[in-house]
PDB file of N, CA and C in Angstrom:
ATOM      1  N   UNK A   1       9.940  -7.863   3.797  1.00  0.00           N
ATOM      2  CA  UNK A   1       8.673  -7.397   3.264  1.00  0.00           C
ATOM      3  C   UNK A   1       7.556  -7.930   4.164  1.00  0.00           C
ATOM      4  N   UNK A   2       7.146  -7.288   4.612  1.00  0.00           N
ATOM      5  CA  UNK A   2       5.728  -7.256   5.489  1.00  0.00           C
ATOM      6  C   UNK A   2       4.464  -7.272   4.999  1.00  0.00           C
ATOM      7  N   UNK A   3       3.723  -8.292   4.533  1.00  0.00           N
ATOM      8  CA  UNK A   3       2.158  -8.468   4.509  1.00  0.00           C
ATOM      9  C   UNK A   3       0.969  -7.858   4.810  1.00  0.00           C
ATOM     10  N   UNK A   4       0.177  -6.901   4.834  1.00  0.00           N
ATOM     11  CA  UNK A   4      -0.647  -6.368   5.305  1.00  0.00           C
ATOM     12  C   UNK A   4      -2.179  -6.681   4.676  1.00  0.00           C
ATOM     13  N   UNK A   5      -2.769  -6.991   5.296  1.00  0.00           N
ATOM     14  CA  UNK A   5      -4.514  -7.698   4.607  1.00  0.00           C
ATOM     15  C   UNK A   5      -5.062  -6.745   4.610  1.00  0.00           C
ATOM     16  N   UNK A   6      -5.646  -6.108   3.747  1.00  0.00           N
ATOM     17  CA  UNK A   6      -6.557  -5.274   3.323  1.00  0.00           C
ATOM     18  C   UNK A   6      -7.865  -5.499   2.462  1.00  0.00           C
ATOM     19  N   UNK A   7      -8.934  -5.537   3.035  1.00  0.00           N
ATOM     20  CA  UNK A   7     -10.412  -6.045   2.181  1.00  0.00           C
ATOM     21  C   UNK A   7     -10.885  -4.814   1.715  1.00  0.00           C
ATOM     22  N   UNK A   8     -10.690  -4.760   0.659  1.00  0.00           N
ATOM     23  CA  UNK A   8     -11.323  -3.670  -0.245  1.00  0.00           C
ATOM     24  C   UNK A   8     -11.442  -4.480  -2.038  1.00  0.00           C
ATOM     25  N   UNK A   9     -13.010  -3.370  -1.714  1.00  0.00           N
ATOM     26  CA  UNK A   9     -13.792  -3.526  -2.927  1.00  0.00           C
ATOM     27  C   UNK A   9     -13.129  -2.255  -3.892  1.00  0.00           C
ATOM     28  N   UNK A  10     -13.114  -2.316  -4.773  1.00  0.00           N
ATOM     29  CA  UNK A  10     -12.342  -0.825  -5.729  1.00  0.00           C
ATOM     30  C   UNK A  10     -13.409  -1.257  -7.413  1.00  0.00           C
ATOM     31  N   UNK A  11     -13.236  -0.458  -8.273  1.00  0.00           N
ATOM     32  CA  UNK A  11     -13.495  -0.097  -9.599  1.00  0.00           C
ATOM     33  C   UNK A  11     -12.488   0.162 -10.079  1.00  0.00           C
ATOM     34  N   UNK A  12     -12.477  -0.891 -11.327  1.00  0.00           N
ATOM     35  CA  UNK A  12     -10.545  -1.448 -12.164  1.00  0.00           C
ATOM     36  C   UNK A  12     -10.842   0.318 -12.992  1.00  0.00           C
ATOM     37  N   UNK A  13      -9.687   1.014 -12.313  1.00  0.00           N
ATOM     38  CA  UNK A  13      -9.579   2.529 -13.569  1.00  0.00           C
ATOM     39  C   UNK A  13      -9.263   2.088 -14.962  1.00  0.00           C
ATOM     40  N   UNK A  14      -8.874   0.481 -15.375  1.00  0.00           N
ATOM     41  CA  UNK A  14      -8.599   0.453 -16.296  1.00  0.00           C
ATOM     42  C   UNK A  14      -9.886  -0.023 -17.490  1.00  0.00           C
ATOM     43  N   UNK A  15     -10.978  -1.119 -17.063  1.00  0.00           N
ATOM     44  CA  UNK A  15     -11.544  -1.708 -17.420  1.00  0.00           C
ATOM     45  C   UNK A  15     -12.941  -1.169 -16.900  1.00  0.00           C
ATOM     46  N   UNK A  16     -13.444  -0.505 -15.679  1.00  0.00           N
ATOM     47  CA  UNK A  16     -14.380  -0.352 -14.910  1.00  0.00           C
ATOM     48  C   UNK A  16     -15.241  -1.229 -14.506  1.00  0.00           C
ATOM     49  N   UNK A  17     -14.908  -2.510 -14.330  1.00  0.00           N
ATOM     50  CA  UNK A  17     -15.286  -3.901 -13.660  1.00  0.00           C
ATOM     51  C   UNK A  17     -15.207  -2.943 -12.192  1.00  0.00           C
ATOM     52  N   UNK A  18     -16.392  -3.983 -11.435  1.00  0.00           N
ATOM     53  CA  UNK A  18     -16.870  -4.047 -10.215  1.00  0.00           C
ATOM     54  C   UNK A  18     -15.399  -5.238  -9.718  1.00  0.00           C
ATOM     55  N   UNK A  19     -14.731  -4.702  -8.517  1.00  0.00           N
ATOM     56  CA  UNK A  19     -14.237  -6.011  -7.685  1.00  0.00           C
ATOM     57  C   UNK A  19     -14.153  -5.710  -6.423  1.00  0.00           C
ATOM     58  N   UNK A  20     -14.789  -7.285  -6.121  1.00  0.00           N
ATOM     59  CA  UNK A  20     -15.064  -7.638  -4.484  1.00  0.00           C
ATOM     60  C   UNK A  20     -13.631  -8.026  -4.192  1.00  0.00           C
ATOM     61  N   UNK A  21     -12.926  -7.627  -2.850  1.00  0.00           N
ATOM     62  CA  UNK A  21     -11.801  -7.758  -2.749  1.00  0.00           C
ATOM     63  C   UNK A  21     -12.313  -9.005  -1.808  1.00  0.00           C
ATOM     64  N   UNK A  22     -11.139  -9.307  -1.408  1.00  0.00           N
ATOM     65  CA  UNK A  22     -10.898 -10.623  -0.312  1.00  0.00           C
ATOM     66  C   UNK A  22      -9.981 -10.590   0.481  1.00  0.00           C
ATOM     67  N   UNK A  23      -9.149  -9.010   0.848  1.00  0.00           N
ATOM     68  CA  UNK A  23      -7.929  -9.286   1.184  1.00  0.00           C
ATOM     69  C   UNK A  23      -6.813  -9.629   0.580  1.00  0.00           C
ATOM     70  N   UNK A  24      -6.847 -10.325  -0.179  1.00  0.00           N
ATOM     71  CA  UNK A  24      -5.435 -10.737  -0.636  1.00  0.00           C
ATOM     72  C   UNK A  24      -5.869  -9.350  -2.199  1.00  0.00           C
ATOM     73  N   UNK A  25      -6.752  -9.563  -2.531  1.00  0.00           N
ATOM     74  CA  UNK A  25      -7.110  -8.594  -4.225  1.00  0.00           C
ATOM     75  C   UNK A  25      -6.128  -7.029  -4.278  1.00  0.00           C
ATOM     76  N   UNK A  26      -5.409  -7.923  -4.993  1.00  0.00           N
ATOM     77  CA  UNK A  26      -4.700  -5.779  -5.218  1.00  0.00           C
ATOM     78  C   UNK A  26      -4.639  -5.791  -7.505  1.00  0.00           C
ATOM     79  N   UNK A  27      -5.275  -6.646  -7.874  1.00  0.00           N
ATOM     80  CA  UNK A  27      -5.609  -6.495  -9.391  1.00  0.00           C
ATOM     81  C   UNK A  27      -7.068  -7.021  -9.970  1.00  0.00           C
ATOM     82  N   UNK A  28      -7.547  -6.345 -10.650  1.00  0.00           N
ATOM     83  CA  UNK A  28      -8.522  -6.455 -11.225  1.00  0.00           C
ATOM     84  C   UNK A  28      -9.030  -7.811 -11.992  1.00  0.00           C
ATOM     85  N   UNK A  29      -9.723  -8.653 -11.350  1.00  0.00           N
ATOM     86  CA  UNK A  29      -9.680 -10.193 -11.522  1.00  0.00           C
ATOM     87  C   UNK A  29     -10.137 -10.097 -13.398  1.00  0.00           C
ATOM     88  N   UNK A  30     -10.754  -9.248 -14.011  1.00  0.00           N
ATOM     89  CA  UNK A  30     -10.987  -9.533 -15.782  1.00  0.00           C
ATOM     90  C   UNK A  30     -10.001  -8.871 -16.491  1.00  0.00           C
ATOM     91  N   UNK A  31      -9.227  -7.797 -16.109  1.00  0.00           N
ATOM     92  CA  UNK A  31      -8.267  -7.085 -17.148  1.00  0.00           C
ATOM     93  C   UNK A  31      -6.704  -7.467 -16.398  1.00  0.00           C
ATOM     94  N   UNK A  32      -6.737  -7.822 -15.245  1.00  0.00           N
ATOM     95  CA  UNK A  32      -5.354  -8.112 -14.776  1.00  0.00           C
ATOM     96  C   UNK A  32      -4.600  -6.915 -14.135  1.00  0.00           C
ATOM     97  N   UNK A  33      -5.367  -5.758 -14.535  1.00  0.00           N
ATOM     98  CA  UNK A  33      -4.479  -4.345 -14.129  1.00  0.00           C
ATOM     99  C   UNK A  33      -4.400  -4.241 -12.761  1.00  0.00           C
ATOM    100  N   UNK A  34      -3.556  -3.054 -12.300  1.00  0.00           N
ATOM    101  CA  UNK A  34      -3.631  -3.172 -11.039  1.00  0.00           C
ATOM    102  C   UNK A  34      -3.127  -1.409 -10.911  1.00  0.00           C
ATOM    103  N   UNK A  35      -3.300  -0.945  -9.695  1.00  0.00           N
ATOM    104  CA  UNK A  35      -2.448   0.482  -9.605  1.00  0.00           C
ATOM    105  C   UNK A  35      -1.796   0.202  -8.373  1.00  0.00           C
ATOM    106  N   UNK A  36      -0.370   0.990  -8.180  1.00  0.00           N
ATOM    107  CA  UNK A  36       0.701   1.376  -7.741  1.00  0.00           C
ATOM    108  C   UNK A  36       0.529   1.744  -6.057  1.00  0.00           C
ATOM    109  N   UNK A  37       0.210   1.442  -5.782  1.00  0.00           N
ATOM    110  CA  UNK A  37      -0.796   2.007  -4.347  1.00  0.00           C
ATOM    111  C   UNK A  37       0.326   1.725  -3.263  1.00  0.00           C
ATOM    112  N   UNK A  38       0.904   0.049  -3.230  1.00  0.00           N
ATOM    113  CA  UNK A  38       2.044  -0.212  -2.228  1.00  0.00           C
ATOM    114  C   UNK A  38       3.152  -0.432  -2.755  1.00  0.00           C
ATOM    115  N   UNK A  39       3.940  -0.187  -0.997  1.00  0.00           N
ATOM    116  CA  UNK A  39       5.522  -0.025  -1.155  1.00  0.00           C
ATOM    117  C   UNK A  39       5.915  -1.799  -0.703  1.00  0.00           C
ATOM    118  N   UNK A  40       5.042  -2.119   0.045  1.00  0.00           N
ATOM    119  CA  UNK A  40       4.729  -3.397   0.591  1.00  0.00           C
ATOM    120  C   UNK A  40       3.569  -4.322   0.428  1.00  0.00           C
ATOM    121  N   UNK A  41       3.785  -5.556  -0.142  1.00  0.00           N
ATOM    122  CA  UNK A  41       1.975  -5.732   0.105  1.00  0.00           C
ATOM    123  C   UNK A  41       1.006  -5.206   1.167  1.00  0.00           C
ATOM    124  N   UNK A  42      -0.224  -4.545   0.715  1.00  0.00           N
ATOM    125  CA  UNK A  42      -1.107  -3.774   1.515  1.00  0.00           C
ATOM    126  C   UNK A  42      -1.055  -2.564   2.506  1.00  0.00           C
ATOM    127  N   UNK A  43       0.733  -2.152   2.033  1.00  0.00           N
ATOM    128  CA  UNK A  43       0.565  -1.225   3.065  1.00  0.00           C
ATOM    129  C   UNK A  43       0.014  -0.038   2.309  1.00  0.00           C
ATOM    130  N   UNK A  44      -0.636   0.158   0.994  1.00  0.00           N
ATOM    131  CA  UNK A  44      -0.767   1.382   1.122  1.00  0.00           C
ATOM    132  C   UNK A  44       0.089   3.033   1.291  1.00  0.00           C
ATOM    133  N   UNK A  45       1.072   2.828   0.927  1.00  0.00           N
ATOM    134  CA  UNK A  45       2.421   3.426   1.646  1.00  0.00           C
ATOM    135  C   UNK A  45       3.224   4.247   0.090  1.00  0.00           C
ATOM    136  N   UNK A  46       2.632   3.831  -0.985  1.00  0.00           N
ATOM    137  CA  UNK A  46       2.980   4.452  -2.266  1.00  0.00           C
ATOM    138  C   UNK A  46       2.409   5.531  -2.736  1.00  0.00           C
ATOM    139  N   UNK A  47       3.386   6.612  -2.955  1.00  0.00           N
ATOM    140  CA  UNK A  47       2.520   7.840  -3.904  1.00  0.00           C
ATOM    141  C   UNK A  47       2.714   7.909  -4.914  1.00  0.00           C
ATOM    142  N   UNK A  48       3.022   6.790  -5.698  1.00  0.00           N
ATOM    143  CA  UNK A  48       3.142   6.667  -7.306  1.00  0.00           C
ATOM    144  C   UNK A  48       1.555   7.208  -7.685  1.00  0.00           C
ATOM    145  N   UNK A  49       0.951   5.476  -7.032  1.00  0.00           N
ATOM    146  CA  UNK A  49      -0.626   5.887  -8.230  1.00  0.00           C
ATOM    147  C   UNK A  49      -0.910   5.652  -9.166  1.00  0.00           C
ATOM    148  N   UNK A  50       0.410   5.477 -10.369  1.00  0.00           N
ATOM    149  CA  UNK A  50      -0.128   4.905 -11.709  1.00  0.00           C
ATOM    150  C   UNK A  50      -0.511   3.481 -11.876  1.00  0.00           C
ATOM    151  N   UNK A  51      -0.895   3.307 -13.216  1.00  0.00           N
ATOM    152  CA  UNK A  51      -1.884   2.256 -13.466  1.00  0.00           C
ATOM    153  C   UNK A  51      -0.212   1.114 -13.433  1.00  0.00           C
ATOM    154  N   UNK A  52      -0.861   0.134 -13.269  1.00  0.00           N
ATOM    155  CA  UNK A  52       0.016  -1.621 -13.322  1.00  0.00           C
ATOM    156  C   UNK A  52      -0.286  -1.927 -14.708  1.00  0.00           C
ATOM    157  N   UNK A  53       0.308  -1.846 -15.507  1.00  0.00           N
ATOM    158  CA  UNK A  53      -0.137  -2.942 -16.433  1.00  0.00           C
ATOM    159  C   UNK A  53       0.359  -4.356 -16.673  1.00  0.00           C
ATOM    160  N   UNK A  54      -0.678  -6.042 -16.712  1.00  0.00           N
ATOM    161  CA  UNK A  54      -0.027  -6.867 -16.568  1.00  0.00           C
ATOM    162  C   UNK A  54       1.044  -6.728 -18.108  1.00  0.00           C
ATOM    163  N   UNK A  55       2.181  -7.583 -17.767  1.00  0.00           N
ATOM    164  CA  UNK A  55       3.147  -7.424 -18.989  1.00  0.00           C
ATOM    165  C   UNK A  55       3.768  -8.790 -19.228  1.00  0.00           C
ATOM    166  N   UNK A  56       3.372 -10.212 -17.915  1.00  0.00           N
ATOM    167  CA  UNK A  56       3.897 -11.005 -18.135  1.00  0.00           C
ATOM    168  C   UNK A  56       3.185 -12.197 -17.262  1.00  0.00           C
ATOM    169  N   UNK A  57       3.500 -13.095 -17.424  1.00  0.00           N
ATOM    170  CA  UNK A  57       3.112 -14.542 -16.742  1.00  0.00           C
ATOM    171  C   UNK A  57       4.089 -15.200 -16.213  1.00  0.00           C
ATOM    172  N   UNK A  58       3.877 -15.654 -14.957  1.00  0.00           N
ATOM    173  CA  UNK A  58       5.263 -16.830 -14.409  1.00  0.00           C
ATOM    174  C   UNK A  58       4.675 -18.166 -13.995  1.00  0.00           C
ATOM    175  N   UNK A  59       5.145 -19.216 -14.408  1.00  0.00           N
ATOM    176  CA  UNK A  59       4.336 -19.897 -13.431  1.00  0.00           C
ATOM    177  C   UNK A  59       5.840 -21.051 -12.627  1.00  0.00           C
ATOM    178  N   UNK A  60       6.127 -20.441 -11.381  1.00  0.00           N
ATOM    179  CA  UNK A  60       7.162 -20.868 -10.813  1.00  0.00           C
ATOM    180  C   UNK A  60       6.830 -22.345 -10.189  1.00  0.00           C
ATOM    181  N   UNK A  61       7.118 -23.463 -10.257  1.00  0.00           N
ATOM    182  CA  UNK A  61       6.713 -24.392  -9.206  1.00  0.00           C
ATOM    183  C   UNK A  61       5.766 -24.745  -9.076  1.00  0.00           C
ATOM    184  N   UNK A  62       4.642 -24.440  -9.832  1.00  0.00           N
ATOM    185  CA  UNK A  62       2.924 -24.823  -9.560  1.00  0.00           C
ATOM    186  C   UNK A  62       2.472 -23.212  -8.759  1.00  0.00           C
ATOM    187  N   UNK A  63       3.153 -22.324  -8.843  1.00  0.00           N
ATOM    188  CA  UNK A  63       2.555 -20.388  -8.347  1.00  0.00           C
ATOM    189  C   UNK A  63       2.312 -19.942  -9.357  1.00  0.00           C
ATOM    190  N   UNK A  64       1.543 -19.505  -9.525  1.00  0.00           N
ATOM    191  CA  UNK A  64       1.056 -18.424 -11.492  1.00  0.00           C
ATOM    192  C   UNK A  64       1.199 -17.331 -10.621  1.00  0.00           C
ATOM    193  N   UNK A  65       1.760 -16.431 -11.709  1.00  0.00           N
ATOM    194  CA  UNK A  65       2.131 -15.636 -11.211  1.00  0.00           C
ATOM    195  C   UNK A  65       1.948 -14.600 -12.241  1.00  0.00           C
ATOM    196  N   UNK A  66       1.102 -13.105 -11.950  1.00  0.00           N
ATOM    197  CA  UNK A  66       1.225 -11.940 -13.115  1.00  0.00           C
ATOM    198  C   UNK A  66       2.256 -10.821 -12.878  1.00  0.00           C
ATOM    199  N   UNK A  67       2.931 -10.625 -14.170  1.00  0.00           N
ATOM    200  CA  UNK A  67       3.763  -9.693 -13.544  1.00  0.00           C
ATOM    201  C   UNK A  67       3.334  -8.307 -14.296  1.00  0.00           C
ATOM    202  N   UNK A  68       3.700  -7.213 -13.152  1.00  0.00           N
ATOM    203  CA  UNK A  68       2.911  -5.904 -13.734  1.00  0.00           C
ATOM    204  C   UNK A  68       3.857  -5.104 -13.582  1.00  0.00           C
ATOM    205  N   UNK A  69       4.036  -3.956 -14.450  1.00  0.00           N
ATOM    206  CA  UNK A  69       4.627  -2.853 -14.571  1.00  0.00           C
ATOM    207  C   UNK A  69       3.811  -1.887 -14.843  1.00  0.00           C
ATOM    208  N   UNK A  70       4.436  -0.632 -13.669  1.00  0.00           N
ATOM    209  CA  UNK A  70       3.745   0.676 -13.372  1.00  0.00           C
ATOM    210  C   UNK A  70       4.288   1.665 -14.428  1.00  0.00           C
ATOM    211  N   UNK A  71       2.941   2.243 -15.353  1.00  0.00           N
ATOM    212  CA  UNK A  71       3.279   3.022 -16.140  1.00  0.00           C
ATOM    213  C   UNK A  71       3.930   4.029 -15.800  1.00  0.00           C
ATOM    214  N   UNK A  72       3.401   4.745 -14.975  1.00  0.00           N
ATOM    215  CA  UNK A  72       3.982   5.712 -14.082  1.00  0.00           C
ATOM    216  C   UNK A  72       5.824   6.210 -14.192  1.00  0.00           C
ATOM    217  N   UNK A  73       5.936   5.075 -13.047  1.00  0.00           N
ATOM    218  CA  UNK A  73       7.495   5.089 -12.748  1.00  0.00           C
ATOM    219  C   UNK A  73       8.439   3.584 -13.239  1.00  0.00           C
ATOM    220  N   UNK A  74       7.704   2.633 -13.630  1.00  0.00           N
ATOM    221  CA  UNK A  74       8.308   1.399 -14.582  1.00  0.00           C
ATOM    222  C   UNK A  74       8.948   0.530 -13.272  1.00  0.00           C
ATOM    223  N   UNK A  75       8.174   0.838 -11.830  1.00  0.00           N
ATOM    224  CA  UNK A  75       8.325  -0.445 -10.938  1.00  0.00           C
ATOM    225  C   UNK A  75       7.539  -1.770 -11.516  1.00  0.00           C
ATOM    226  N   UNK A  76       8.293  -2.868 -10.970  1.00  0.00           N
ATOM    227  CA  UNK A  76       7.567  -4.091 -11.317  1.00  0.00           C
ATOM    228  C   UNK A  76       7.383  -5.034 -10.346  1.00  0.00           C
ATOM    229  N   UNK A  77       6.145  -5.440 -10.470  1.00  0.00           N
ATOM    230  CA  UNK A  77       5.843  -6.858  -9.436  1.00  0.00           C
ATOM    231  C   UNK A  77       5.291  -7.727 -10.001  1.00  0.00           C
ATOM    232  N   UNK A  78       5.440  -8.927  -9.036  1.00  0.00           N
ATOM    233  CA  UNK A  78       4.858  -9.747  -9.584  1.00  0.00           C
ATOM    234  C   UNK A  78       3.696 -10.499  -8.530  1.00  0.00           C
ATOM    235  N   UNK A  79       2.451 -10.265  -9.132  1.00  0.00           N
ATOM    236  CA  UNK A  79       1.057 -11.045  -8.160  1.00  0.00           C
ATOM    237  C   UNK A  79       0.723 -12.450  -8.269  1.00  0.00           C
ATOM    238  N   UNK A  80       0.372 -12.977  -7.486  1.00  0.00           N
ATOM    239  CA  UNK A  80      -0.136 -14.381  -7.621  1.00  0.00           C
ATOM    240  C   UNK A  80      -1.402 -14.125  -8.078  1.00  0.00           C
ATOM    241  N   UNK A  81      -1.856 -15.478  -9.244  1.00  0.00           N
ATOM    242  CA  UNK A  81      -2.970 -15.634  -9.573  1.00  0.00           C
ATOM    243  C   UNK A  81      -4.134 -16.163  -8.531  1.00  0.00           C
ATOM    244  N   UNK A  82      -5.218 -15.182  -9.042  1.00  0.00           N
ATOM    245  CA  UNK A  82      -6.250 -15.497  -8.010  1.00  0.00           C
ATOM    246  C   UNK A  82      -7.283 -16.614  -8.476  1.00  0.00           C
ATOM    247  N   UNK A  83      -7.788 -17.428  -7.855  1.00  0.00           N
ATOM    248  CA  UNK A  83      -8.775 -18.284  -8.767  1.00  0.00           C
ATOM    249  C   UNK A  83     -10.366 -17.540  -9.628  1.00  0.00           C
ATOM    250  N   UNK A  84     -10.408 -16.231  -8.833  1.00  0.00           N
ATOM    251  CA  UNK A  84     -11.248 -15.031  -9.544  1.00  0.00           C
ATOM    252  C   UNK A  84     -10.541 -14.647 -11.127  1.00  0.00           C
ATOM    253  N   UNK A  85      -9.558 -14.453 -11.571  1.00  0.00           N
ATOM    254  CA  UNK A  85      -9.048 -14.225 -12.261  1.00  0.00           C
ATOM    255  C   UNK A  85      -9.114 -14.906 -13.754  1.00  0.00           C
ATOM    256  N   UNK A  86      -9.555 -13.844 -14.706  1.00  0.00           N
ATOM    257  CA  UNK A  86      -9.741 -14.302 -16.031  1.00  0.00           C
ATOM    258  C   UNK A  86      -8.992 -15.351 -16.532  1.00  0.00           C
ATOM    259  N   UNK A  87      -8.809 -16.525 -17.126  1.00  0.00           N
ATOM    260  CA  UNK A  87      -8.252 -17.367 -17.187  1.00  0.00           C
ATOM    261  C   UNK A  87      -7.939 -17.125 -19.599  1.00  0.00           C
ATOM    262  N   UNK A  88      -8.722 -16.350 -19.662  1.00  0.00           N
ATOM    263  CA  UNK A  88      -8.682 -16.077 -20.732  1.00  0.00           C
ATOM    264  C   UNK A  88      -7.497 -14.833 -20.767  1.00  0.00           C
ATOM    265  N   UNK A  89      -7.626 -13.797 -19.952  1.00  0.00           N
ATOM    266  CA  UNK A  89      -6.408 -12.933 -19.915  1.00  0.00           C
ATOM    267  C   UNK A  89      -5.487 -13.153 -19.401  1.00  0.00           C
ATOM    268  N   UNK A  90      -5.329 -14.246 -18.471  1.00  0.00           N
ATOM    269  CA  UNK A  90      -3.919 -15.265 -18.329  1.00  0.00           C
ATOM    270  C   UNK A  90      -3.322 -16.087 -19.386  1.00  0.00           C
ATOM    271  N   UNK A  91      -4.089 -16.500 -20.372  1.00  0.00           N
ATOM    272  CA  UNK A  91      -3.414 -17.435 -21.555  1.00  0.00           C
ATOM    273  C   UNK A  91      -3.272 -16.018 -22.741  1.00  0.00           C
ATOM    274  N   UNK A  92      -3.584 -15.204 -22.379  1.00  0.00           N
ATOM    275  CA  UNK A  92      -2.967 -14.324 -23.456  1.00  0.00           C
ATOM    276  C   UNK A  92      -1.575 -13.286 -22.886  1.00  0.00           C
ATOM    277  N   UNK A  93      -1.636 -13.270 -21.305  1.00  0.00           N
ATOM    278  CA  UNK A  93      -0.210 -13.313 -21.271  1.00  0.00           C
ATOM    279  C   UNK A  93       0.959 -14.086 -21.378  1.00  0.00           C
ATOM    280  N   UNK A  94       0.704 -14.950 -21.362  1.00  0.00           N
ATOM    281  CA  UNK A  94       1.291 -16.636 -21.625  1.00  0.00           C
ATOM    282  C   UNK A  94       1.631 -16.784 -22.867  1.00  0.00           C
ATOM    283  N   UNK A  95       0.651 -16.469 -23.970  1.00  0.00           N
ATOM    284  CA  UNK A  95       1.068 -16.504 -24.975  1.00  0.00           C
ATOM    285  C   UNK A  95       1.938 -15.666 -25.954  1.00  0.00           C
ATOM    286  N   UNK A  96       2.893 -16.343 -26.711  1.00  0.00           N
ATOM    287  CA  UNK A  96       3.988 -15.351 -27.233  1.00  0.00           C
ATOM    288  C   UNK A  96       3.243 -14.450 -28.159  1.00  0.00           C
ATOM    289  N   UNK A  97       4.184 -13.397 -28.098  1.00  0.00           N
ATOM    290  CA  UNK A  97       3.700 -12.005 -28.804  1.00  0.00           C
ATOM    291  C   UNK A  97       4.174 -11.798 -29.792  1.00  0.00           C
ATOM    292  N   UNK A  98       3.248 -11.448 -31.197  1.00  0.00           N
ATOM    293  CA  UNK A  98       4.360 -11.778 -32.712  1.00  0.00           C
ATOM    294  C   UNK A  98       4.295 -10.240 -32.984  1.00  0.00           C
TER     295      UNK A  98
END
């Protein structure tokens, strides 16, 4: 898997938050969502398109980690947490679901 840096600013289709990318940004730092865009990080290279929804939390080793599944086609990844990133919609993926 090959890395590709991409700085882009986008509008979350899910939430319509403003986000300043940084390169590493492929999810929406207040709702967590993300869309389907790569086959690789940043390549851009996917014609899915559908929305990510986050569905889970990891935190491996001291890495937080969100994991998202594409409504679309039900691929899944998992993103590292950004320090931009809602810390309130991280403890509610974290937290168990009754």
């Amino acid at each position: 898997m090959t890395f590709i840096k991409n700085k882009e600013d986008f509008i979350c289709e899910h939430c319509g938050y403003e986000v300043k990318g940084n390169g590493y940004t492929n999810h929406c730092s207040k709702c967590l969502w993300s869309k389907h865009v790569d086959i690789d990080p940043g390549d851009r290279a996917s014609d899915c398109g559908g929305m990510m929804e986050p569905i889970g939390y990891e935190n491996l080793v001291g890495e937080e980690r969100i994991v998202l599944r594409c409504k679309k086609c039900a691929h899944e990844r998992p993103n590292k947490v950004s320090p931009e990133d809602s810390r309130d919609a991280i403890v509610g993926l974290a937290s168990p679901r009754s």
